[in-house]
C-alpha atoms as a PDB file:
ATOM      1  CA  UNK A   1     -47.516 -75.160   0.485  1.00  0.00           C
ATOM      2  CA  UNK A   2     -48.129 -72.172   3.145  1.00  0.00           C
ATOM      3  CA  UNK A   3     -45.730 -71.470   5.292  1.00  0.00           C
ATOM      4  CA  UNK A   4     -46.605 -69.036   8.896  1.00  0.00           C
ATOM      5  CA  UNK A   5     -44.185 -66.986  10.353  1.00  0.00           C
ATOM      6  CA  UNK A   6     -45.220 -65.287  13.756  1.00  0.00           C
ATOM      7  CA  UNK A   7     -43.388 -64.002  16.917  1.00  0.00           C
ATOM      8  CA  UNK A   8     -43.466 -62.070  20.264  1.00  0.00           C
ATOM      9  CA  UNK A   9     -46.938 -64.147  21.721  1.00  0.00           C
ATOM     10  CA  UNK A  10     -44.906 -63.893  25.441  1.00  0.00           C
ATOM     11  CA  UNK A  11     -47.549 -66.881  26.666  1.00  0.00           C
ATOM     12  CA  UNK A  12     -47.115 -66.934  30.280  1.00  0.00           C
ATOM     13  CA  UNK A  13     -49.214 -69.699  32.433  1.00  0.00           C
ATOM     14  CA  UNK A  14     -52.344 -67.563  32.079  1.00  0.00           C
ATOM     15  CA  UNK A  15     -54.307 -68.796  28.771  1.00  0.00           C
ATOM     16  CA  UNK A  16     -56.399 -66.268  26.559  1.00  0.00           C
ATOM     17  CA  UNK A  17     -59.070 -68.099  24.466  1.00  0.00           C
ATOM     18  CA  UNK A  18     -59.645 -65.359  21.713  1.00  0.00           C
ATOM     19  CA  UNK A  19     -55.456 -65.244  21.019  1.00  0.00           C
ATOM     20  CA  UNK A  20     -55.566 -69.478  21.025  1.00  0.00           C
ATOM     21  CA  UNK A  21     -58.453 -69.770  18.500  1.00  0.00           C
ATOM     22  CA  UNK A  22     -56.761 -67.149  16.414  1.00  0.00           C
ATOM     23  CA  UNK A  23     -53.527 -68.745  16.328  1.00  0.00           C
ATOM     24  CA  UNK A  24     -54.804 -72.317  16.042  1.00  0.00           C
ATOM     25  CA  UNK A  25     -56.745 -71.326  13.143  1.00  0.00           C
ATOM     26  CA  UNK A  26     -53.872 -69.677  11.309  1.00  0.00           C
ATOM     27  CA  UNK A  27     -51.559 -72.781  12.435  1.00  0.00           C
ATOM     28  CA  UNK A  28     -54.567 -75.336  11.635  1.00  0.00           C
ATOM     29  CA  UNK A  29     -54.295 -73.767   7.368  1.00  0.00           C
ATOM     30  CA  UNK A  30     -50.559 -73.774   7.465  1.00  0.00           C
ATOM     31  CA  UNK A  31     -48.723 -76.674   5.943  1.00  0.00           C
ATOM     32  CA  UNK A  32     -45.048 -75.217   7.822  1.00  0.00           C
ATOM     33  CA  UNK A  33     -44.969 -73.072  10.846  1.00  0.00           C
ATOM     34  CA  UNK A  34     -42.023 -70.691  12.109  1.00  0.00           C
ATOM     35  CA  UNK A  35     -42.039 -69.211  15.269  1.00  0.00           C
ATOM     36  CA  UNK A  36     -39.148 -66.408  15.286  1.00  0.00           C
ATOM     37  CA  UNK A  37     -38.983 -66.122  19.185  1.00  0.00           C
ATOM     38  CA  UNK A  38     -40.517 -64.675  22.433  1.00  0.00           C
ATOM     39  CA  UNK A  39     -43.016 -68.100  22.025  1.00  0.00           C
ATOM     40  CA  UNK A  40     -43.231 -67.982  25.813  1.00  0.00           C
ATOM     41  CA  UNK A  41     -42.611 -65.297  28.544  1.00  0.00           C
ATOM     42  CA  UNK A  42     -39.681 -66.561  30.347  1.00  0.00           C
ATOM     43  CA  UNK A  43     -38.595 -63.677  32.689  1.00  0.00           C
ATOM     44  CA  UNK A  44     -41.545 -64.235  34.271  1.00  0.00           C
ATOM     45  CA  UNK A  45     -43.037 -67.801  34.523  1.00  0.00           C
ATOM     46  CA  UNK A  46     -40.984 -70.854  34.765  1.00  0.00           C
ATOM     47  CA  UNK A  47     -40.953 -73.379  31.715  1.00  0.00           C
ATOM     48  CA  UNK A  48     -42.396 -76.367  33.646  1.00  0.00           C
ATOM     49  CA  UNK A  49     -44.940 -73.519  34.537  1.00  0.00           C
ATOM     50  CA  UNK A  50     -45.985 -72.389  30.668  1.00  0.00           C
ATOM     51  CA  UNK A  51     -45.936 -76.417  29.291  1.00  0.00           C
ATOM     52  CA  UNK A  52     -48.584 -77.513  31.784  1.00  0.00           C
ATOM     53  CA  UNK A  53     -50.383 -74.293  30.935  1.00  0.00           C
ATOM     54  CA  UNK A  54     -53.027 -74.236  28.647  1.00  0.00           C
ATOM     55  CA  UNK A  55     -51.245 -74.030  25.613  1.00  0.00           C
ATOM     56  CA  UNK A  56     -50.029 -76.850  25.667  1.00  0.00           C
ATOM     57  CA  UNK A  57     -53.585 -78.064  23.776  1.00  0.00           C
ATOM     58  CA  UNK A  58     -50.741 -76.044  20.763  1.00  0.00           C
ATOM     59  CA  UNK A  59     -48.425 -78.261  20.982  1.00  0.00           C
ATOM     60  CA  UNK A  60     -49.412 -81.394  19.120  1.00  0.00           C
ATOM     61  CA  UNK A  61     -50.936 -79.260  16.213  1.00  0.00           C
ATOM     62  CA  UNK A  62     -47.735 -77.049  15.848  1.00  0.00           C
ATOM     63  CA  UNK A  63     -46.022 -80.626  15.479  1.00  0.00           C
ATOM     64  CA  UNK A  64     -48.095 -81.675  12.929  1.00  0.00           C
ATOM     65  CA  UNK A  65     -46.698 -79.026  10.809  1.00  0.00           C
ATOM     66  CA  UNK A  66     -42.813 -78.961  10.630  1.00  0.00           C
ATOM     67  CA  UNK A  67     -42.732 -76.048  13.165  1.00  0.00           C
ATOM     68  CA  UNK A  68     -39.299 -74.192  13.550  1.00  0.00           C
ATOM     69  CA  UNK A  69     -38.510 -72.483  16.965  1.00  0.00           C
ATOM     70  CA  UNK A  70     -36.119 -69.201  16.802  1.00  0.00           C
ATOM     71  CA  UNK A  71     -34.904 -68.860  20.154  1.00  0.00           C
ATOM     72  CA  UNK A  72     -35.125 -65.251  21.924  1.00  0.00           C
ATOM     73  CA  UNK A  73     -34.071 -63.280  24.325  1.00  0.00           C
ATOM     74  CA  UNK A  74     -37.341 -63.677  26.704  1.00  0.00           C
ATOM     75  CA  UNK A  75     -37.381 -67.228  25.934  1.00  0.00           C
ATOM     76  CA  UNK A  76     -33.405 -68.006  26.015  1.00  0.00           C
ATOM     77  CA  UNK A  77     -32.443 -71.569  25.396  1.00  0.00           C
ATOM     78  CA  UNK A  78     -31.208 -71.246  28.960  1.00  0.00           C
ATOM     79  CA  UNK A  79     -34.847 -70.998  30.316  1.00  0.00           C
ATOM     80  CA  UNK A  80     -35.978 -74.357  28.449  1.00  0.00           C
ATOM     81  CA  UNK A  81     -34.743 -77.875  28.148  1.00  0.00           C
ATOM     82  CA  UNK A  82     -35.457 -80.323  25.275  1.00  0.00           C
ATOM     83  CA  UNK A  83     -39.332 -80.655  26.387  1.00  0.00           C
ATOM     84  CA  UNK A  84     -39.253 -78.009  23.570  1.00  0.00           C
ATOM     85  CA  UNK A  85     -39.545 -80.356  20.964  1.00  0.00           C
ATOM     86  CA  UNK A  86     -42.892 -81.045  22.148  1.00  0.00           C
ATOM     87  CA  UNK A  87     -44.043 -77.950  19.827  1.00  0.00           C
ATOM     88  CA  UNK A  88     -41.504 -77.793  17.470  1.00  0.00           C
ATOM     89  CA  UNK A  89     -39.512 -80.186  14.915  1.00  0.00           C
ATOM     90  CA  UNK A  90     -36.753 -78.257  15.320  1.00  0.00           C
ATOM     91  CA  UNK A  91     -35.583 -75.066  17.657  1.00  0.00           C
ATOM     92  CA  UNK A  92     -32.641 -72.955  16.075  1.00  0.00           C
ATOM     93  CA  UNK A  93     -30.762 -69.254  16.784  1.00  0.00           C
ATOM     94  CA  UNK A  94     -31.764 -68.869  13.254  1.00  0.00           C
ATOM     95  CA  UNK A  95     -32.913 -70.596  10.278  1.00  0.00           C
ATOM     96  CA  UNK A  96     -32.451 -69.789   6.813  1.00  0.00           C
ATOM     97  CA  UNK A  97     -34.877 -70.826   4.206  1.00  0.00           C
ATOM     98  CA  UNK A  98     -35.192 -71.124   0.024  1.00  0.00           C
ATOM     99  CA  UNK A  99     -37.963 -70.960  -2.312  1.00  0.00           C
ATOM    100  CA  UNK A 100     -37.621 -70.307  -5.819  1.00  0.00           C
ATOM    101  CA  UNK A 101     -38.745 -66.392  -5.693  1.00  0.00           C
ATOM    102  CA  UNK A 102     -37.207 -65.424  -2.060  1.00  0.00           C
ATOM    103  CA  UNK A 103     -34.400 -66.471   0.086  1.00  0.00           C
ATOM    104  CA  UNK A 104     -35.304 -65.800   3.893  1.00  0.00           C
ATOM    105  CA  UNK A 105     -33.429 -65.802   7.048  1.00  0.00           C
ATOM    106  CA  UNK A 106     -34.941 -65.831  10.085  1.00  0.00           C
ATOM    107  CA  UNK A 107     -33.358 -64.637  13.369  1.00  0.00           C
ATOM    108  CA  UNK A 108     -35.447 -62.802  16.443  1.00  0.00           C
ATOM    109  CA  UNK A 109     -33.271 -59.670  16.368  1.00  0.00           C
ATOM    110  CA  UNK A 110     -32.365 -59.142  19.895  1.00  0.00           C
ATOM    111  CA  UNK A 111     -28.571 -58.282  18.652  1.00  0.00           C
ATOM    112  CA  UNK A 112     -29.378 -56.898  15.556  1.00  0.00           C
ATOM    113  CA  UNK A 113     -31.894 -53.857  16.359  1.00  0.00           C
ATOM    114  CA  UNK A 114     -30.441 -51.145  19.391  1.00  0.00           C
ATOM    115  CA  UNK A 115     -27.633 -54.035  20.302  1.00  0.00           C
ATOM    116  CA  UNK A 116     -25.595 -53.038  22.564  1.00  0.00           C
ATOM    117  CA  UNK A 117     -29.085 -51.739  24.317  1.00  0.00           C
ATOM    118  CA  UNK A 118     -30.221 -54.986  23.797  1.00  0.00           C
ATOM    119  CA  UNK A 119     -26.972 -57.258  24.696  1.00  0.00           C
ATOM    120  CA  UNK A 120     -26.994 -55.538  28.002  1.00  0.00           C
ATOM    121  CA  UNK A 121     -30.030 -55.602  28.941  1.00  0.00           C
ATOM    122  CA  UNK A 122     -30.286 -59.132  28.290  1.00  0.00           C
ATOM    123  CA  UNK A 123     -27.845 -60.409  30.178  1.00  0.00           C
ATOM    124  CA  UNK A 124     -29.271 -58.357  33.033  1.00  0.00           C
ATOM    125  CA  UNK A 125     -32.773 -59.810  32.375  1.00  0.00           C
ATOM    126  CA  UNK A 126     -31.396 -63.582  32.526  1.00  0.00           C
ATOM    127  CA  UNK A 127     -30.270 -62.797  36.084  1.00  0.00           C
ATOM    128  CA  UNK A 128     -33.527 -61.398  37.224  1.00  0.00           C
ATOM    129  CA  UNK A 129     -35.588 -64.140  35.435  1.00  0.00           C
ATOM    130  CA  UNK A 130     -38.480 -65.395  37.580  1.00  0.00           C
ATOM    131  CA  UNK A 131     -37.389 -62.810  40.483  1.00  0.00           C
ATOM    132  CA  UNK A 132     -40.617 -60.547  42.217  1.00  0.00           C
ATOM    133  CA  UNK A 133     -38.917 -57.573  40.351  1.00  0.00           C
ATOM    134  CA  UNK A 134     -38.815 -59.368  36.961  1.00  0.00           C
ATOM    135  CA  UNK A 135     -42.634 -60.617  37.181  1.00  0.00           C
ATOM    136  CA  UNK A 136     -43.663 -56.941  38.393  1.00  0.00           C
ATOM    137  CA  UNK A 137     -42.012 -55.301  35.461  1.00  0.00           C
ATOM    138  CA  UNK A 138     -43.643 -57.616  33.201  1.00  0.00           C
ATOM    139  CA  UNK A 139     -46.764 -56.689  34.652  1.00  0.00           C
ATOM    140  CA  UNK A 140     -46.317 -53.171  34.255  1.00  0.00           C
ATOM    141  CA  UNK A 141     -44.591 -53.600  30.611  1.00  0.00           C
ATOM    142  CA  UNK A 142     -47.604 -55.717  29.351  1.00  0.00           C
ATOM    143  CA  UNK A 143     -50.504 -53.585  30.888  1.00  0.00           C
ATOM    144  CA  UNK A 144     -48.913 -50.507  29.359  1.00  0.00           C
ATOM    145  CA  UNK A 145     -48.953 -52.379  25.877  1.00  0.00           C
ATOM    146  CA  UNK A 146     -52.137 -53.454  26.305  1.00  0.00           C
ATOM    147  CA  UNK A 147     -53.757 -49.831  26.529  1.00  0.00           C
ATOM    148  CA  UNK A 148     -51.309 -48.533  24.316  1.00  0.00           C
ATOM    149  CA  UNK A 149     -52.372 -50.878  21.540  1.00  0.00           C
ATOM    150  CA  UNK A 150     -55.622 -50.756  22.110  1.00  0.00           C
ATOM    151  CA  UNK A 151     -56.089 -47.180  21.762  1.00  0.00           C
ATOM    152  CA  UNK A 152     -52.923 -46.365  18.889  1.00  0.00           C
ATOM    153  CA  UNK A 153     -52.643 -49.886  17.423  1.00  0.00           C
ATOM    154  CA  UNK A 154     -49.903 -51.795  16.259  1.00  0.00           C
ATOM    155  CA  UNK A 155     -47.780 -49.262  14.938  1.00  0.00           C
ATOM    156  CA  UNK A 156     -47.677 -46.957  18.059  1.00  0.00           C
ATOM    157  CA  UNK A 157     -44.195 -47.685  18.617  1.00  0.00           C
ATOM    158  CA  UNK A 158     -41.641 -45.264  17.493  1.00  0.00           C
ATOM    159  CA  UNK A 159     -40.184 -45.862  14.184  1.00  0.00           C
ATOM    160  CA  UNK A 160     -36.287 -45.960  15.464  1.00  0.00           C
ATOM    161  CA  UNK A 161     -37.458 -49.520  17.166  1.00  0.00           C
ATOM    162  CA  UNK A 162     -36.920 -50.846  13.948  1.00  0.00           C
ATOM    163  CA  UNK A 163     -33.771 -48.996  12.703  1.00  0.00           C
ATOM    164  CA  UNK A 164     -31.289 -51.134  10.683  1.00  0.00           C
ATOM    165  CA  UNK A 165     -28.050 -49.558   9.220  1.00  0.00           C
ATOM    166  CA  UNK A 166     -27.300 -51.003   5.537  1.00  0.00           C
ATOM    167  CA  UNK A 167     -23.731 -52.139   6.478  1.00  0.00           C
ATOM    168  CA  UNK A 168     -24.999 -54.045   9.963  1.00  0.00           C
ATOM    169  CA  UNK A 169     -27.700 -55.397   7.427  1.00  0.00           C
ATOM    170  CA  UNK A 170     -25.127 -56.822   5.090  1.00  0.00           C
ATOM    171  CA  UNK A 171     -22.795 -58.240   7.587  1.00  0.00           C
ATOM    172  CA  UNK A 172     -25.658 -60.371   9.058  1.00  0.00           C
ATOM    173  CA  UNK A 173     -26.345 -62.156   5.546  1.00  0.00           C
ATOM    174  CA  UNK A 174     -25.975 -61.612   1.425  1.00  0.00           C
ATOM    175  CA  UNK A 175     -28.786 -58.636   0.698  1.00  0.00           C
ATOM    176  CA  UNK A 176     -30.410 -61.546  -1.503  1.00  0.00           C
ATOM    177  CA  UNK A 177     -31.950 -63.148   1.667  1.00  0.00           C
ATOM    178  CA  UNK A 178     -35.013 -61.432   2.740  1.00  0.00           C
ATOM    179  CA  UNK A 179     -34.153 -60.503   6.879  1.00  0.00           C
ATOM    180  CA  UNK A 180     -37.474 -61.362   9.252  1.00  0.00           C
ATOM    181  CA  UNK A 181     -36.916 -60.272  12.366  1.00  0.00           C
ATOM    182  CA  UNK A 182     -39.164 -59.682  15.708  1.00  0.00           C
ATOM    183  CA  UNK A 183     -38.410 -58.161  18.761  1.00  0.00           C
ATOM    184  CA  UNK A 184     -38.940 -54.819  18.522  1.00  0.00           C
ATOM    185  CA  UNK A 185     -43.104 -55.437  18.383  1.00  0.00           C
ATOM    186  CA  UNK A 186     -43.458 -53.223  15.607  1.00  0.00           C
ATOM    187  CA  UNK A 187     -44.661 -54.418  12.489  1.00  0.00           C
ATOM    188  CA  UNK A 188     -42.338 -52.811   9.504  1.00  0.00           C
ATOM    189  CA  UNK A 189     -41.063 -53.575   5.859  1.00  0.00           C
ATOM    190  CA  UNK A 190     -37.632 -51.721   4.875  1.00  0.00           C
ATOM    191  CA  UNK A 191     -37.812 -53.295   0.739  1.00  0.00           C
ATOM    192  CA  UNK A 192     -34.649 -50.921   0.249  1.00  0.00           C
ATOM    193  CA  UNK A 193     -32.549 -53.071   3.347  1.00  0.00           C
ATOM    194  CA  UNK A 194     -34.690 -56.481   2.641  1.00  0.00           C
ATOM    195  CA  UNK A 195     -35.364 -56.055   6.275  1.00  0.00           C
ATOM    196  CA  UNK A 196     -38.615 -57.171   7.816  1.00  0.00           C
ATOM    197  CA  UNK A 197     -39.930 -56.906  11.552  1.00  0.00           C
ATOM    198  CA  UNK A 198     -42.958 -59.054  11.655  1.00  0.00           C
ATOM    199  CA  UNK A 199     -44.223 -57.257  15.031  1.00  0.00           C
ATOM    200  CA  UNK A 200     -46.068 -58.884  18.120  1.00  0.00           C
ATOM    201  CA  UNK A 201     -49.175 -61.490  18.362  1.00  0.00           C
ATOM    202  CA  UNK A 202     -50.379 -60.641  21.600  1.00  0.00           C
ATOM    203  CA  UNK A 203     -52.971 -57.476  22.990  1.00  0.00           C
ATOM    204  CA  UNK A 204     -54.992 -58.222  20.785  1.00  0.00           C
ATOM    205  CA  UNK A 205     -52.927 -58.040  17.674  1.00  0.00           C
ATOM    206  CA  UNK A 206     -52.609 -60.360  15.151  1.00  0.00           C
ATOM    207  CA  UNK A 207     -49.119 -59.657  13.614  1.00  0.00           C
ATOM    208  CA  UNK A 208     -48.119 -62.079  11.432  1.00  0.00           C
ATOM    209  CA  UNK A 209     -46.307 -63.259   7.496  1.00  0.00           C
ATOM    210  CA  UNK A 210     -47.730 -65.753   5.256  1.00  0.00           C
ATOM    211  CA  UNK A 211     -45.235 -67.233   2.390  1.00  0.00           C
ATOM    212  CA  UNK A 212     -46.667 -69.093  -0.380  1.00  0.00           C
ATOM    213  CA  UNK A 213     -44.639 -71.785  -2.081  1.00  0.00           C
ATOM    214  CA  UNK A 214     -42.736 -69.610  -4.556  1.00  0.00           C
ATOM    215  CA  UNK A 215     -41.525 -67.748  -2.081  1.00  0.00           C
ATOM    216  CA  UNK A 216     -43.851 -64.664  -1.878  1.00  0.00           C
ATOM    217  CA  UNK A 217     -45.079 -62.881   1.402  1.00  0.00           C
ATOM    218  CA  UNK A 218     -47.708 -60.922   2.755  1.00  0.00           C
ATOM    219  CA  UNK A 219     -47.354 -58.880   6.070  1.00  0.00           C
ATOM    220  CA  UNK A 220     -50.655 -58.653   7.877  1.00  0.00           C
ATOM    221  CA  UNK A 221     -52.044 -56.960  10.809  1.00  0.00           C
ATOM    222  CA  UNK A 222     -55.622 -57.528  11.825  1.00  0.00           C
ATOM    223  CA  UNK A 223     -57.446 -57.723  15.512  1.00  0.00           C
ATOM    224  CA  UNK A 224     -58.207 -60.827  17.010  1.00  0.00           C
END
C-alpha cells in the first residue's frame, strides 16, 4: 500500500493541463491519498466556481482512493459545504495516522508556523474572501511565485517560514508522531523536531511525500 500526501495546489476555476496530468498520475499509483490543505483557492474563486471547473475530471479518481481532506486556511470549511465529499472520503482539521515504522499527524499548519501572524491574518482574509481586493492580491501573490520559482526553485523561500520551536512542537502531539505540515510552501525536514513541511504543488513544482506501508517516507521535489 502507497499512500500520497500533497498540499498548497490553490486550484482556482482556471485549469492547467501539465499540473492535472502530473497529479492524476501520482493519484492514479496511489492506493490512499491525503490532501493536507489549500486543495482549492478560496479567497479568490467561489466553491460552486472551482467544482464546475475543470478539476472536477479529479474528483471521482481521488474517491477511488480513500482520499483525506485537511482543511486550510485558503480553503476554510467556511468556504465549502458537504459537495466536498465529492473528492474526498473524509475532510478533517487533522488526521492522525499509524503504520508499524511511523506514526504521522497531519495538520496544514496555519496556527502552528508564525501564528499569531497567521491567526490574524486569517481572520482578516475570511472577510475579504472573493472581494476585488482579495482576487487582485492573489494575482499579484501567485505571479510573484511563479517567477520566483521559476528562476530560484522551490526552496527560495526564507528558511524562518518553516521555524518550529521544540516546546510548540511537543504541545501539538507526542514527539513519536512524525508532524507534516504545509502552508508555508517551502519544502523542509527538521528529523531533530519530527517536523515536516511538505511545500507547494503548484508553479510548476511538484512538492510532494510518498509513505510506503511500513510507514517510511520520501520527500520529493521535481518539475512538472
Amino acid at each position: 500500500m502507497s499512500t500520497l500526501v500533497f498540499s498548497d495546489t490553490h486550484f482556482t476555476k482556471n485549469f492547467h493541463q501539465r499540473q492535472f496530468e502530473t497529479l492524476s498520475k501520482l493519484i492514479s499509483e496511489s492506493d490512499k491519498v491525503i490532501i493536507n490543505g489549500d486543495f482549492w483557492e478560496g479567497l479568490s474563486v467561489s466553491f460552486d466556481d472551482f467544482m464546475k471547473s475543470g478539476w472536477n475530471k479529479l474528483f471521482p479518481l481521488l474517491k477511488q482512493k480513500d482520499t483525506v481532506y485537511v482543511y486550510g486556511n485558503h480553503d476554510d470549511k467556511t468556504h465549502s459545504d458537504t459537495r466536498v465529499y465529492e473528492f474526498c472520503n473524509k475532510a478533517v482539521d487533522e488526521y492522525y495516522l499509524d503504520f508499524p515504522k511511523q506514526k504521522y499527524l497531519f495538520k496544514h499548519g496555519q496556527d502552528i508556523l508564525f501564528p499569531k501572524y497567521s491567526r490574524n491574518r486569517h481572520q482578516k482574509n475570511i472577510k475579504r474572501a472573493g472581494s476585488l481586493w482579495m482576487k487582485t492580491n492573489i494575482s499579484v501573490a501567485s505571479f510573484i511565485q511563479t517567477v520566483v520559482f521559476t528562476l530560484l526553485g522551490a526552496r527560495a523561500l526564507p528558511s524562518f517560514f518553516n521555524y518550529i520551536s521544540k516546546d510548540l512542537r511537543n504541545k501539538i502531539s507526542s514527539p513519536q508522531y512524525l508532524l507534516v505540515c504545509g502552508h508555508t510552501h517551502r519544502p523542509y525536514l527538521n528529523k531533530r523536531n519530527n517536523f515536516v513541511d511538505i511545500g507547494f504543488f503548484n508553479y510548476g513544482w511538484a512538492n510532494y511525500l510518498t509513505i510506503d506501508d511500513s510507514g517510511e517516507f520520501k520527500m520529493i521535489s521535481e518539475r512538472y
